[in-house]
Protein backbone atom coordinates (compact mmCIF):
# COMPACT_ATOMS: atom_id res chain seq x y z
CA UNK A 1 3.91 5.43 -13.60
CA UNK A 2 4.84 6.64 -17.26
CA UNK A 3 3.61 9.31 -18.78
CA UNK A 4 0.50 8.85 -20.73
CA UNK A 5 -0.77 6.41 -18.16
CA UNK A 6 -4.47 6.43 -18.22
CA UNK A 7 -6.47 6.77 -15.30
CA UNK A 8 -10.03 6.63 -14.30
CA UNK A 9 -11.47 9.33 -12.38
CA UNK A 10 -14.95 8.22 -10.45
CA UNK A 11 -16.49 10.85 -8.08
CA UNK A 12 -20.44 12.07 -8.59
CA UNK A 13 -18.46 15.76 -7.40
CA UNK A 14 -18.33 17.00 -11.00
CA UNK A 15 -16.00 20.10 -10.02
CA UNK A 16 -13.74 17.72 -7.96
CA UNK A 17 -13.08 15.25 -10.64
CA UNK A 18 -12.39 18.27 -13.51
CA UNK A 19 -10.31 19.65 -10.99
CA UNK A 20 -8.39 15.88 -10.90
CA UNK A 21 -8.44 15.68 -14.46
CA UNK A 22 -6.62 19.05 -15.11
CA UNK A 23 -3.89 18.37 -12.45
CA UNK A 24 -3.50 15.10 -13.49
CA UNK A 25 -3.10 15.55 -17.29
CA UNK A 26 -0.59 18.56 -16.70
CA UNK A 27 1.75 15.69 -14.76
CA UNK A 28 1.18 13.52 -18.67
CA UNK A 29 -1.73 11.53 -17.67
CA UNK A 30 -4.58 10.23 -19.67
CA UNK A 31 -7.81 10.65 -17.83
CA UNK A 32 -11.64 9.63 -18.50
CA UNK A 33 -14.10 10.67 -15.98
CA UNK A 34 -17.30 9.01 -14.58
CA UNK A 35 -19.47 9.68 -11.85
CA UNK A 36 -20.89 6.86 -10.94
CA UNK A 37 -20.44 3.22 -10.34
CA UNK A 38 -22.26 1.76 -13.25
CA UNK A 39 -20.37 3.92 -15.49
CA UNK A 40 -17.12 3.32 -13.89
CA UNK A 41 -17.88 -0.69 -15.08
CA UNK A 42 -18.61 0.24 -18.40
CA UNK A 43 -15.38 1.81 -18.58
CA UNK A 44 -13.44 -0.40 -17.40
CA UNK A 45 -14.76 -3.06 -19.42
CA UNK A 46 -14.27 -1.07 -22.64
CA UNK A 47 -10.79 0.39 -21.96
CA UNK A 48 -7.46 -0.66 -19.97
CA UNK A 49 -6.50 1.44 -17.22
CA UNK A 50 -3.25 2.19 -15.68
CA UNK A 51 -5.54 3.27 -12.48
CA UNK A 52 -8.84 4.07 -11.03
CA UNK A 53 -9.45 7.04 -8.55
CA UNK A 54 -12.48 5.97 -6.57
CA UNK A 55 -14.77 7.87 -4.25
CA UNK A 56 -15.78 5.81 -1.58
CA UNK A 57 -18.93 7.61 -1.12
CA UNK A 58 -21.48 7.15 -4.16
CA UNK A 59 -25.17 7.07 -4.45
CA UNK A 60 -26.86 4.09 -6.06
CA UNK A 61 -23.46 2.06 -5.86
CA UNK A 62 -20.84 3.42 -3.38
CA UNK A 63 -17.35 2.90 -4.39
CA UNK A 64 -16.60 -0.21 -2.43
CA UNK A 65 -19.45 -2.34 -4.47
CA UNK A 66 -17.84 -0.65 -7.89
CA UNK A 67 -13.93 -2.02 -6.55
CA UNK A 68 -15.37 -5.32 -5.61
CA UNK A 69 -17.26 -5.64 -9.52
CA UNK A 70 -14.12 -3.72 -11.14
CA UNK A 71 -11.79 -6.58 -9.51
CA UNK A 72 -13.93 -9.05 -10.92
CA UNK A 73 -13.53 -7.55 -14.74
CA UNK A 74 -9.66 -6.46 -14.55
CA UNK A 75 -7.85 -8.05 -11.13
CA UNK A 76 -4.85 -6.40 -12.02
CA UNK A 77 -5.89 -2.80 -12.04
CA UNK A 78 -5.11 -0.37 -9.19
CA UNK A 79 -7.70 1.27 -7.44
CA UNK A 80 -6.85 4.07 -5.29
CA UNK A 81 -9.75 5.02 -3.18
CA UNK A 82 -10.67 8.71 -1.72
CA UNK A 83 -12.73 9.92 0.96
CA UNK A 84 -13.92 13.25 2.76
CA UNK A 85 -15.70 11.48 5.54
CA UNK A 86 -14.60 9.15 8.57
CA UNK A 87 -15.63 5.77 7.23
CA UNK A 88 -13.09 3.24 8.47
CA UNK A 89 -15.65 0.54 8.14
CA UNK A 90 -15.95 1.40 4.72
CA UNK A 91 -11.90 1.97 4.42
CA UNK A 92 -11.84 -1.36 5.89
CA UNK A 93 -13.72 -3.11 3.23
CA UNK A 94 -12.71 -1.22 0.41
CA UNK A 95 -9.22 -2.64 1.54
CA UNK A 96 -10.04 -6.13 2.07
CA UNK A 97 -11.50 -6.00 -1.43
CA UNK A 98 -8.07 -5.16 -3.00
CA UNK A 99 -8.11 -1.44 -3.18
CA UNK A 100 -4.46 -0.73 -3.65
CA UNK A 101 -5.12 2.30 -0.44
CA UNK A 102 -6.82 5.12 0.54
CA UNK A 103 -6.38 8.89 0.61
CA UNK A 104 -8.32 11.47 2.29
CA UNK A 105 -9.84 14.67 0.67
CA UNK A 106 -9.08 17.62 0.06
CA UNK A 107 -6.10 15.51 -2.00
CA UNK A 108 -2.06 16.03 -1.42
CA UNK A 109 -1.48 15.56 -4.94
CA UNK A 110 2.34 15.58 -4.54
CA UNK A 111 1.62 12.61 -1.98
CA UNK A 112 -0.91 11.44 -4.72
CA UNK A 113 1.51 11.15 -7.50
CA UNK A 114 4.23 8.98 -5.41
CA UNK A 115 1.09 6.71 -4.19
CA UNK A 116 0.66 6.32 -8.41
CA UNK A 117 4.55 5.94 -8.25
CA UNK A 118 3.85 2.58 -6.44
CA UNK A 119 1.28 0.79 -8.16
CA UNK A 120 3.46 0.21 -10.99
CA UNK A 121 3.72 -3.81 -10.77
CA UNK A 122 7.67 -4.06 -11.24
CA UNK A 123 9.15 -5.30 -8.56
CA UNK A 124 8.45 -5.87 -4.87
CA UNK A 125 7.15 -2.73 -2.43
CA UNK A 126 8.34 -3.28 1.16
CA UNK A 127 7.72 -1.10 4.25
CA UNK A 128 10.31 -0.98 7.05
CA UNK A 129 9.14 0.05 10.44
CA UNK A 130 11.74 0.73 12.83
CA UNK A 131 12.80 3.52 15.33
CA UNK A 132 16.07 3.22 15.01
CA UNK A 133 17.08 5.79 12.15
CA UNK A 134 20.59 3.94 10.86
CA UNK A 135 18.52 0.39 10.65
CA UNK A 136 15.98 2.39 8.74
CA UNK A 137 18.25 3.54 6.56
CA UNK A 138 20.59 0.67 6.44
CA UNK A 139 17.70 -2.00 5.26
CA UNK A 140 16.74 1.28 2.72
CA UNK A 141 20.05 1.11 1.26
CA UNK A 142 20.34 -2.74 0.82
CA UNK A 143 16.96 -3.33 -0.45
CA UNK A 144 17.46 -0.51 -2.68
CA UNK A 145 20.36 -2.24 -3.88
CA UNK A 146 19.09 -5.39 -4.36
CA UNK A 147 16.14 -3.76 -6.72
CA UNK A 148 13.19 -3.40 -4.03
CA UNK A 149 10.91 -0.97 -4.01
CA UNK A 150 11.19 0.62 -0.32
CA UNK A 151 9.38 3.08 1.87
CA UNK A 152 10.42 3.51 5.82
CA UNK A 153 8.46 4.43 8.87
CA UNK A 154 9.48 5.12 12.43
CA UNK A 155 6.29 4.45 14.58
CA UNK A 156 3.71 2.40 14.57
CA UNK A 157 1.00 4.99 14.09
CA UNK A 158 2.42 6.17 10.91
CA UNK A 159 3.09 2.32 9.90
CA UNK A 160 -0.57 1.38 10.15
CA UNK A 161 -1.60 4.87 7.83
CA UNK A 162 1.28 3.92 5.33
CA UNK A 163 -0.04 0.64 4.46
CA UNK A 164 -3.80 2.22 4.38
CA UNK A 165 -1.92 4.16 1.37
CA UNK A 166 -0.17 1.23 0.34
CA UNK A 167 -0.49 -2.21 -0.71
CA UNK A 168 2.72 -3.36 0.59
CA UNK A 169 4.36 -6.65 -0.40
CA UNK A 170 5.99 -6.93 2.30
CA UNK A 171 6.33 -5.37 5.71
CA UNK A 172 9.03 -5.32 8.34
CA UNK A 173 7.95 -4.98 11.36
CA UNK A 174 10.29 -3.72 14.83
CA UNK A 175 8.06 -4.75 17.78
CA UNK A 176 9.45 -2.12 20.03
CA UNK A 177 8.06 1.09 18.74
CA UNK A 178 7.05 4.23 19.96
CA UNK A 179 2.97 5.33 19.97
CA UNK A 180 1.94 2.06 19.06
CA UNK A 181 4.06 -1.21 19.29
CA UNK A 182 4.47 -3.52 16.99
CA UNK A 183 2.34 -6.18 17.79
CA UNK A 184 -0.57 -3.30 18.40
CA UNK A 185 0.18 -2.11 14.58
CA UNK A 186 0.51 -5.58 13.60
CA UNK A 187 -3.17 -6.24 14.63
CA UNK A 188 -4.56 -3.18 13.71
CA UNK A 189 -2.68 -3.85 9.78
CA UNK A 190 -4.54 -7.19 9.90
CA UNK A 191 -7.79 -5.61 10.14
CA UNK A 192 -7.74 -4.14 6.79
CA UNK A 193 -4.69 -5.63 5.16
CA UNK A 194 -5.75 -9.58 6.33
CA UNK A 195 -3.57 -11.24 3.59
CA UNK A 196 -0.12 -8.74 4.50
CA UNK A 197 2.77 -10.60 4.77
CA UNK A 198 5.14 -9.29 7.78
CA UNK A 199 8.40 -10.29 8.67
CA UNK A 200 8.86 -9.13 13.17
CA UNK A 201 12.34 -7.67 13.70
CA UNK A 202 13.32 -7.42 17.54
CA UNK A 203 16.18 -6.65 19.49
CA UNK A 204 14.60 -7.96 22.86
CA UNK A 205 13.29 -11.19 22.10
CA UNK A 206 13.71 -12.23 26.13
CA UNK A 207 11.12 -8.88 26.96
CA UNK A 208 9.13 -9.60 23.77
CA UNK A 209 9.07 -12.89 22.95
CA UNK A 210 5.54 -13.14 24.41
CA UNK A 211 4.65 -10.61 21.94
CA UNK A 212 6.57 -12.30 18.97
CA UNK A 213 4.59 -15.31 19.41
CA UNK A 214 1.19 -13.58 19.42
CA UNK A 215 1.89 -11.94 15.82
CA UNK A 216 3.49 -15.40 14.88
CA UNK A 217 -0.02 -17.07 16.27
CA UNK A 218 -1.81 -14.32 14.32
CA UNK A 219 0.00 -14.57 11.00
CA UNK A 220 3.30 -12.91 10.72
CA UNK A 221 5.57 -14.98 8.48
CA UNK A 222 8.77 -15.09 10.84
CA UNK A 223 10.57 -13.54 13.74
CA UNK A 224 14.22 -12.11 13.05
CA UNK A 225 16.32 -11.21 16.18
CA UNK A 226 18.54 -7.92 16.13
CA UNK A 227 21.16 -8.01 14.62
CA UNK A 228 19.72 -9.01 11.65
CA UNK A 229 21.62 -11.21 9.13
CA UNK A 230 21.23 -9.36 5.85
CA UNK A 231 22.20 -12.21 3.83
CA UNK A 232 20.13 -14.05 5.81
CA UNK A 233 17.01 -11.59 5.22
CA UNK A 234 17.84 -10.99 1.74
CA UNK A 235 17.45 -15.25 1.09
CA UNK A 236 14.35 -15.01 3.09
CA UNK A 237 12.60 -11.96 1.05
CA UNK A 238 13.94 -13.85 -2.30
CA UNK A 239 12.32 -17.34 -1.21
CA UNK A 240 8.83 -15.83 -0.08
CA UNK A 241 5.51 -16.04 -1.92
CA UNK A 242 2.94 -13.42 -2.72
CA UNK A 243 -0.28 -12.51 -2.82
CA UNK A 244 -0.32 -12.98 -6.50
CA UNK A 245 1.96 -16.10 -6.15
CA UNK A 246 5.10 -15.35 -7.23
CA UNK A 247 8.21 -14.46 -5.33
CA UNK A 248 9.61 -10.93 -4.53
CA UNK A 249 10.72 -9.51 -7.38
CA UNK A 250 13.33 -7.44 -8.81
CA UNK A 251 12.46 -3.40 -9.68
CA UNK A 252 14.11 -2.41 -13.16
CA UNK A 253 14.15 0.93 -11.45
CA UNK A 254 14.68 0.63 -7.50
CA UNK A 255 12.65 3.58 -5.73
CA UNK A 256 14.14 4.95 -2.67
CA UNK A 257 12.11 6.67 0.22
CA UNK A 258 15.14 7.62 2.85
CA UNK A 259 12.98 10.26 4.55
CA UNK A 260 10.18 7.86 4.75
CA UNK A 261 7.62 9.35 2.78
């Protein structure tokens, strides 16, 4: 995000969301703060914002009813949700409802800030989720090139939190993966990301092919065997549709992520 992006703090923690503020505005951000869900509409009806910071956890209207009435008055802007409690049903919804992700209190702001990095609506995000470090950082460096946006993970456990954070484009997905497979983080991405579009990567299609065709039943847009065809991909990724119904687009400014952060 540029500087002198405005965002919307909502929290009914007073301290916490000066606390925001003050961090946030010495990084060049513009910030109003709220602490509640009925003033968080008001805002958002009377001014644009870059982003909202949400607390998931409100009285009178928690913050998954405000996201759901917020998308409703401005579609297009981000909401990153925060929590200090373990509330993966609401996590779940929140996420479902469009929340761009969700981060966990007390806040990593330095992980907060490259979250905010991502909402920007240039270009195409994609995750790559592979064990295999030079793949990782071979599709890093190609979609990089071609102008994608591109963060990397190297187990399925870290996969499924990534695109909690994230609203990913895109995702592609290795089946064979360490902690939890791929099909197992396939299925547990389509319980709060129902709409993600995933591309399954494999190297053993003979041992996995019964798994391929379960995420391919489930949803997943296509199965690629190892060794991938990168002009093949790249045609592929161009030619898709997303969520908002365009096709993958081109980042002025590619981002790169080749320590998977």
């Amino acid at each position: 995000m540029k500087k002198k992006s405005r965002v919307l703090i909502v929290d009914d923690n007073i301290t916490f969301c000066q606390n925001v503020a003050d961090i946030l505005e010495l990084k060049g951000y513009e910030t109003v703060s709220v602490h509640d869900g009925a003033k968080a509409l008001e805002a958002v009806k009377g001014d644009g914002f870059d982003l909202v910071l949400m607390d998931i956890k409100m009285p009178i209207m928690n913050g998954v009813k405000t996201v759901k009435k917020i998308k409703k008055i401005a579609p297009q802007s981000p909401v990153i949700m925060m929590t200090a409690y373990s509330v993966e049903d609401l996590i779940r919804e929140a996420l479902k409802e469009g929340a761009f992700g969700v981060l966990h209190k007390p806040l990593d702001f330095e992980h907060l800030f490259s979250i905010m990095e991502n909402t920007h609506p240039d270009g195409a995000l994609i995750l790559v989720v592979d064990d295999d470090p030079a793949l990782r950082t071979n599709l890093l460096d190609v979609l990089s090139e071609k102008g994608y946006r591109v963060k990397t993970a190297e187990d399925g456990e870290s996969a499924v939190q990534k695109v909690k954070e994230n609203n990913f484009d895109l995702i592609l997905l290795d089946l064979k993966l360490p902690i939890l497979n791929g099909l197992e983080a396939y299925m547990a991405i389509r319980e709060f990301r129902p709409d993600a579009v995933v591309i399954i990567i494999t190297g053993y299609l003979r041992e996995l092919g019964d798994q391929a065709q379960q995420a391919l039943e489930k949803g997943a847009h296509v199965c690629l065997e190892k060794p991938l065809d990168m002009d093949l991909l790249l045609n592929l990724i161009q030619e898709m549709k997303l969520k908002s119904g365009g096709t993958l687009g081109r980042a002025d400014t590619p981002q790169e992520d080749p320590k998977g952060g």
